[in-house]
C-alpha atoms as a PDB file:
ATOM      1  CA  UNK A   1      12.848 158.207 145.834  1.00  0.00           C
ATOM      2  CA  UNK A   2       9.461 156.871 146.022  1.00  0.00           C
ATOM      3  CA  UNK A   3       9.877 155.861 142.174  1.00  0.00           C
ATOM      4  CA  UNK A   4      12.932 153.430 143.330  1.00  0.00           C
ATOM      5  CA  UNK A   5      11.345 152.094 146.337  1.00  0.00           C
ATOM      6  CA  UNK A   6       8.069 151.227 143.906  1.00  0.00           C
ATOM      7  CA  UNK A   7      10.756 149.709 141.462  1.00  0.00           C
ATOM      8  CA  UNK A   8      12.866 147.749 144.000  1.00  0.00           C
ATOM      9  CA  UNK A   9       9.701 146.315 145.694  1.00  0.00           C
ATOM     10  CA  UNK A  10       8.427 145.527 142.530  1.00  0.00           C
ATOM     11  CA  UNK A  11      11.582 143.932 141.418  1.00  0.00           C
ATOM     12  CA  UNK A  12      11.937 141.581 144.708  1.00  0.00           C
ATOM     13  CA  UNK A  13       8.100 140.053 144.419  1.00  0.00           C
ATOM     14  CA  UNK A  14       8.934 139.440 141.111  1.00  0.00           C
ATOM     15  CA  UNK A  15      11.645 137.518 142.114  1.00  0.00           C
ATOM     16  CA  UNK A  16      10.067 135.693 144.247  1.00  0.00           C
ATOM     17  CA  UNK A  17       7.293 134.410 142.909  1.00  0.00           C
ATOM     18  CA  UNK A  18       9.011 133.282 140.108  1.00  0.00           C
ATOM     19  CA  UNK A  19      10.466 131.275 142.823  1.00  0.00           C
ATOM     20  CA  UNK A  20       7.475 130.257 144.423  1.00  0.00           C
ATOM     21  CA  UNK A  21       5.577 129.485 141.170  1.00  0.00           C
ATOM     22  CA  UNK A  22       8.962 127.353 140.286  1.00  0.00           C
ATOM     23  CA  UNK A  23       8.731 125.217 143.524  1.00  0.00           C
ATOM     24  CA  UNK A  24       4.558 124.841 142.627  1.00  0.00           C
ATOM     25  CA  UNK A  25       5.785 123.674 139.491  1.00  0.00           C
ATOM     26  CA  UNK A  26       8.130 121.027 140.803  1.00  0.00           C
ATOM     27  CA  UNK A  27       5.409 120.031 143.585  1.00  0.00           C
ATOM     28  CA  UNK A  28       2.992 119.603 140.984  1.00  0.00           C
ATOM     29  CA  UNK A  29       5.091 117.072 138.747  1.00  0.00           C
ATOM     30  CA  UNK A  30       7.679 115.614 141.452  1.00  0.00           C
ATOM     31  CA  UNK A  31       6.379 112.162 143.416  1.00  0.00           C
ATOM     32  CA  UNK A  32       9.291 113.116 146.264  1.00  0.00           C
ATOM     33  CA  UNK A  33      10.233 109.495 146.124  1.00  0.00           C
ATOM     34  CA  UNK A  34      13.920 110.107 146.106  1.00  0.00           C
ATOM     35  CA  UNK A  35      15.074 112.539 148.822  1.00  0.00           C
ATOM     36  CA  UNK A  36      16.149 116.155 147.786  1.00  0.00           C
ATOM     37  CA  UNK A  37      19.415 117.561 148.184  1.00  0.00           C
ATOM     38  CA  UNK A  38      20.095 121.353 147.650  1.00  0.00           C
ATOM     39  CA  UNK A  39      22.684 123.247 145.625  1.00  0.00           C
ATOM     40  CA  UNK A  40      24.662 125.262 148.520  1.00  0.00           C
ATOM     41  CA  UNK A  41      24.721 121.487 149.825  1.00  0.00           C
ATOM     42  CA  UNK A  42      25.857 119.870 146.830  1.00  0.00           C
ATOM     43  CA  UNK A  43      28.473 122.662 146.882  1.00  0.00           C
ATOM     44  CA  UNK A  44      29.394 121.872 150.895  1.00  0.00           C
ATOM     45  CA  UNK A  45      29.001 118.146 149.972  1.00  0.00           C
ATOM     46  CA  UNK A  46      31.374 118.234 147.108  1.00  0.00           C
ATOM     47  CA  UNK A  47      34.127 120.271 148.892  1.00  0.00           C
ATOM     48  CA  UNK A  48      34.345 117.803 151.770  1.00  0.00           C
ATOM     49  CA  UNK A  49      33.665 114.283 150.014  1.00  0.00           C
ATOM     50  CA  UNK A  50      35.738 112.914 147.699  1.00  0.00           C
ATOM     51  CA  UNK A  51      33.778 109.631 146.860  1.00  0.00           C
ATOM     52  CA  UNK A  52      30.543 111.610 145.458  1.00  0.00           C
ATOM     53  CA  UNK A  53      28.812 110.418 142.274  1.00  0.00           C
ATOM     54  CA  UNK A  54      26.548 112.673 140.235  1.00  0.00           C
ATOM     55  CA  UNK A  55      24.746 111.365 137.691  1.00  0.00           C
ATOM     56  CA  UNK A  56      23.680 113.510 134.659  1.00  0.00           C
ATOM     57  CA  UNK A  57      20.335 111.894 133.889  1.00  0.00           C
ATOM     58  CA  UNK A  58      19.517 114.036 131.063  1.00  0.00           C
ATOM     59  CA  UNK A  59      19.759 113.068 127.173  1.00  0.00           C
ATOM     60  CA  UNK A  60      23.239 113.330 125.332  1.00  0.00           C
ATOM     61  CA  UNK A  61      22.588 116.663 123.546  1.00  0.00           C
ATOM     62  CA  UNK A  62      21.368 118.253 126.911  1.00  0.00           C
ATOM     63  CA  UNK A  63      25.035 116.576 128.793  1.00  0.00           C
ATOM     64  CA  UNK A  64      27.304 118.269 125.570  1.00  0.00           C
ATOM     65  CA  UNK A  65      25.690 121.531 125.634  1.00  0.00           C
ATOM     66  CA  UNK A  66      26.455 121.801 129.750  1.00  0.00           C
ATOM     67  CA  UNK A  67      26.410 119.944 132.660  1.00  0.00           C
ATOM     68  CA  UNK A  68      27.614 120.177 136.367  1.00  0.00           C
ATOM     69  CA  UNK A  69      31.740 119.716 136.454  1.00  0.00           C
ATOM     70  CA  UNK A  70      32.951 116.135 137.046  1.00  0.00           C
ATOM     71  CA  UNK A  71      28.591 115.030 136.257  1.00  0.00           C
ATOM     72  CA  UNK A  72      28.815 111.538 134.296  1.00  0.00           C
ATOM     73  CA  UNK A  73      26.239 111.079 131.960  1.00  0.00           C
ATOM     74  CA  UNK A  74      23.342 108.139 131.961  1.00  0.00           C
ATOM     75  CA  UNK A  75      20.804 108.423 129.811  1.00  0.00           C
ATOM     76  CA  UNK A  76      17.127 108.595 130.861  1.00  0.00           C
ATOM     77  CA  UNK A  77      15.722 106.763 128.252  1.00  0.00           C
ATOM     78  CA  UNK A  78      18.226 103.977 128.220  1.00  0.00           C
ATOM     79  CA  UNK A  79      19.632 103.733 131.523  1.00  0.00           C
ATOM     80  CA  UNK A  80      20.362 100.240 132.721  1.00  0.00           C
ATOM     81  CA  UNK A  81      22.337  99.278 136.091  1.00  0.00           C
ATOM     82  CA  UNK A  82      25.227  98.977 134.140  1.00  0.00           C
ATOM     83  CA  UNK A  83      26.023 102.885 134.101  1.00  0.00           C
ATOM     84  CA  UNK A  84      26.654 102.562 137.112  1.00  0.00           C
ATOM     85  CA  UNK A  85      28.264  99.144 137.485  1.00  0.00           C
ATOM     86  CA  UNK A  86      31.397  99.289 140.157  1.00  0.00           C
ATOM     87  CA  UNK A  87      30.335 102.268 142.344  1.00  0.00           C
ATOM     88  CA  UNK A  88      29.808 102.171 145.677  1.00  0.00           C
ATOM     89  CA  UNK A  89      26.138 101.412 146.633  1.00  0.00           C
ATOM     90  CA  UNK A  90      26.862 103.554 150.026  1.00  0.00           C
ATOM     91  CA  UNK A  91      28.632 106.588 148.709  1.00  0.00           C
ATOM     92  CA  UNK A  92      26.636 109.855 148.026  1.00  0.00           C
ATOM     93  CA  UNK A  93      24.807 109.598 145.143  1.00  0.00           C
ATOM     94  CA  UNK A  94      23.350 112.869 143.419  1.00  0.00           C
ATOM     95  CA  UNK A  95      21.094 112.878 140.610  1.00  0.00           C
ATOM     96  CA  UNK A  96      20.189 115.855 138.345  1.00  0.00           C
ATOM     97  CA  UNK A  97      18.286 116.840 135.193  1.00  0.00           C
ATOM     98  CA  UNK A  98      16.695 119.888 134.244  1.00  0.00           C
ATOM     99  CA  UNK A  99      14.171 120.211 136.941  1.00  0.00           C
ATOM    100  CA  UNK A 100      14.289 117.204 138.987  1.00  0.00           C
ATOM    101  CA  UNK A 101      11.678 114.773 137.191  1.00  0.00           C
ATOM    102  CA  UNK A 102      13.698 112.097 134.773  1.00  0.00           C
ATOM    103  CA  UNK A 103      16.139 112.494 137.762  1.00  0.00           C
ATOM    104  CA  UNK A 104      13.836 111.100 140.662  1.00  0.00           C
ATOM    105  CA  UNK A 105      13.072 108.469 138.327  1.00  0.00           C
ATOM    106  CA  UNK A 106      16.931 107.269 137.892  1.00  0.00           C
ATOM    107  CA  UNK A 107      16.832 107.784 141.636  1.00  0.00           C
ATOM    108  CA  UNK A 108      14.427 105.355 142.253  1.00  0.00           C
ATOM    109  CA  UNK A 109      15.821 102.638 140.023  1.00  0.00           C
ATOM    110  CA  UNK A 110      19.198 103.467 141.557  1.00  0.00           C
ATOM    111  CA  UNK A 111      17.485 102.585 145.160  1.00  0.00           C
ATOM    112  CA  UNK A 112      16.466  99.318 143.291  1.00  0.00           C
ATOM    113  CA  UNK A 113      19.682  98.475 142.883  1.00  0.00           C
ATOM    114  CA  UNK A 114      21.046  98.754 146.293  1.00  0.00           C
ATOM    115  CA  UNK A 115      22.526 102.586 146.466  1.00  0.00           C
ATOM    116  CA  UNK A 116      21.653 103.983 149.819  1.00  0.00           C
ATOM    117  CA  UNK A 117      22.996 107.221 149.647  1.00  0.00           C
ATOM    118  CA  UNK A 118      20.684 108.905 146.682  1.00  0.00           C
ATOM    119  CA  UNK A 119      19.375 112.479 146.506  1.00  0.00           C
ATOM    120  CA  UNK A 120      17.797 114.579 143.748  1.00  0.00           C
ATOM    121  CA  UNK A 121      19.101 118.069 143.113  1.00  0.00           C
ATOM    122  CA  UNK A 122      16.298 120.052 143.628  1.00  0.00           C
ATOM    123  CA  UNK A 123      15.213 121.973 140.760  1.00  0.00           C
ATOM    124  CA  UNK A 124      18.091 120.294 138.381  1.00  0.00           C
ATOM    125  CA  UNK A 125      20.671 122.003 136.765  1.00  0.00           C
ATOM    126  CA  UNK A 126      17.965 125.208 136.178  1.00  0.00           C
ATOM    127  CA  UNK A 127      18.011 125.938 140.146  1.00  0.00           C
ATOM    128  CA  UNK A 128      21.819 125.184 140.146  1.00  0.00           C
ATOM    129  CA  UNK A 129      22.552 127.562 137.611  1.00  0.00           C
ATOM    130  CA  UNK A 130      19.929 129.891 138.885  1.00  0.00           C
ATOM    131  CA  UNK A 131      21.526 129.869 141.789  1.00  0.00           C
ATOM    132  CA  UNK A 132      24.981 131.044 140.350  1.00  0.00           C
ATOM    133  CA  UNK A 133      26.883 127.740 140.649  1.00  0.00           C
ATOM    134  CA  UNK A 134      29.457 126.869 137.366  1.00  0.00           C
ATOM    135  CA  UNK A 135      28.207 124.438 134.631  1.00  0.00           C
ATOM    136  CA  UNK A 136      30.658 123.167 131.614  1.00  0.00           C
ATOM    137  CA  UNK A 137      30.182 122.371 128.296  1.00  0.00           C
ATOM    138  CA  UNK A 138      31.225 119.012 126.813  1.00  0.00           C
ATOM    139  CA  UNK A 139      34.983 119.987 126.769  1.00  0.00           C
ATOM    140  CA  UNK A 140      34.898 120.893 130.073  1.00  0.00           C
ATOM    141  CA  UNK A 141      35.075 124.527 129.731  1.00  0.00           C
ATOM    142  CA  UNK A 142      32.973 126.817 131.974  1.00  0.00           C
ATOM    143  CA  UNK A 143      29.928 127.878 129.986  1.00  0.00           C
ATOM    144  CA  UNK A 144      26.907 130.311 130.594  1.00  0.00           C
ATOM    145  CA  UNK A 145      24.467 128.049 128.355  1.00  0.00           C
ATOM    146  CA  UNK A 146      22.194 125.064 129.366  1.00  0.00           C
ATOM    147  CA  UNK A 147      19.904 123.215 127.412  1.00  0.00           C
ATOM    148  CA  UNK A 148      16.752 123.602 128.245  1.00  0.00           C
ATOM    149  CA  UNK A 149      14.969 120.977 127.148  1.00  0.00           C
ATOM    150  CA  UNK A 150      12.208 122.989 124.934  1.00  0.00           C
ATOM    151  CA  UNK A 151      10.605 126.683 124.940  1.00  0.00           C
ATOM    152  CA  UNK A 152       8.081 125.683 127.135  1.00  0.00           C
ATOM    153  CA  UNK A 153      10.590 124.498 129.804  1.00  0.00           C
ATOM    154  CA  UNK A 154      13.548 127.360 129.052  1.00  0.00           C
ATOM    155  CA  UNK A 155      10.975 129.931 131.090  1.00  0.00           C
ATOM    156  CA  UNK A 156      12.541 128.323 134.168  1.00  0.00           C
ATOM    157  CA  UNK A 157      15.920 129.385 133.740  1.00  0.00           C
ATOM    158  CA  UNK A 158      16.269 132.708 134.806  1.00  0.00           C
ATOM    159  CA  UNK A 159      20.674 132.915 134.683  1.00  0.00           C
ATOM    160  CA  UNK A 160      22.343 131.602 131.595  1.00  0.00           C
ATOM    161  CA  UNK A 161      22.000 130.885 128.060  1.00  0.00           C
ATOM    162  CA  UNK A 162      18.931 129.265 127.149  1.00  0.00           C
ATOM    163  CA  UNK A 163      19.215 126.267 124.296  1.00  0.00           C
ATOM    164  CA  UNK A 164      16.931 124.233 123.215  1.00  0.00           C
ATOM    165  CA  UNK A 165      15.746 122.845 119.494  1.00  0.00           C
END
């Protein structure tokens, strides 16, 4: 008995401060510009709006391998306001990547151009996956995998398959 009680004590610290050091991680490299929305309230927020936008801010490879169902991809590194050209600048908008940092950065220039309604996923699709929610893959099928940008980053997800290359 005390063997398990050693084990599952062990096993819960563990757990969270692989949480902890994943929200240092995201203090340490997030600006907090654009304001954060959660994943249980991206799940509440999707069930009662109909008009939501998320944006997939990641690059194309990252979007095919999985993103979050009904996510539309715009590319970090050549996003423009036309992406987004025709939505409504007060609807919810959520932005995502894999941890939250090209994502407050589309956030901002979305703010630039007149949405009002923007929020950043906290800890990207990692946390959202981590967190047990349903990503798909390019054909819209439910998938385990997510791209994880490189080794370095993959330590971060803790649920899933981890790609990267």
């Amino acid at each position: 008995m005390n063997r398990l009680y050693i084990f599952l004590v062990l096993l819960i610290s563990t757990q969270c401060m692989g949480q902890k050091d994943f929200d240092e991680k995201l203090n340490s490299i997030l600006d907090k510009t654009v304001p954060f929305i959660y994943s249980n309230e991206l799940n509440e927020l999707t069930e009662k709006e109909s008009q939501i936008l998320i944006l997939d801010t990641r690059s194309k490879e990252e979007y095919r391998v999985s993103h979050i169902p009904n996510a539309i991809f715009v590319d970090y590194d050549n996003f423009s306001g036309e992406a987004v050209q025709g939505y409504d600048k007060e609807a919810p908008v959520v932005v995502y990547c894999s941890v939250g940092y090209r994502s407050e950065k589309i956030g901002e220039k979305l703010e630039e151009l007149g949405f009002s309604n923007v929020r950043n996923l906290y800890g990207g699709i990692f946390d959202w996956k981590n967190k047990g929610n349903e990503v798909v893959n390019d054909e819209g099928m439910e998938t385990d995998s997510v791209h994880t940008y490189n080794e370095n980053w993959s330590k971060w997800l803790k649920e899933g398959v981890k790609v990267y290359e």
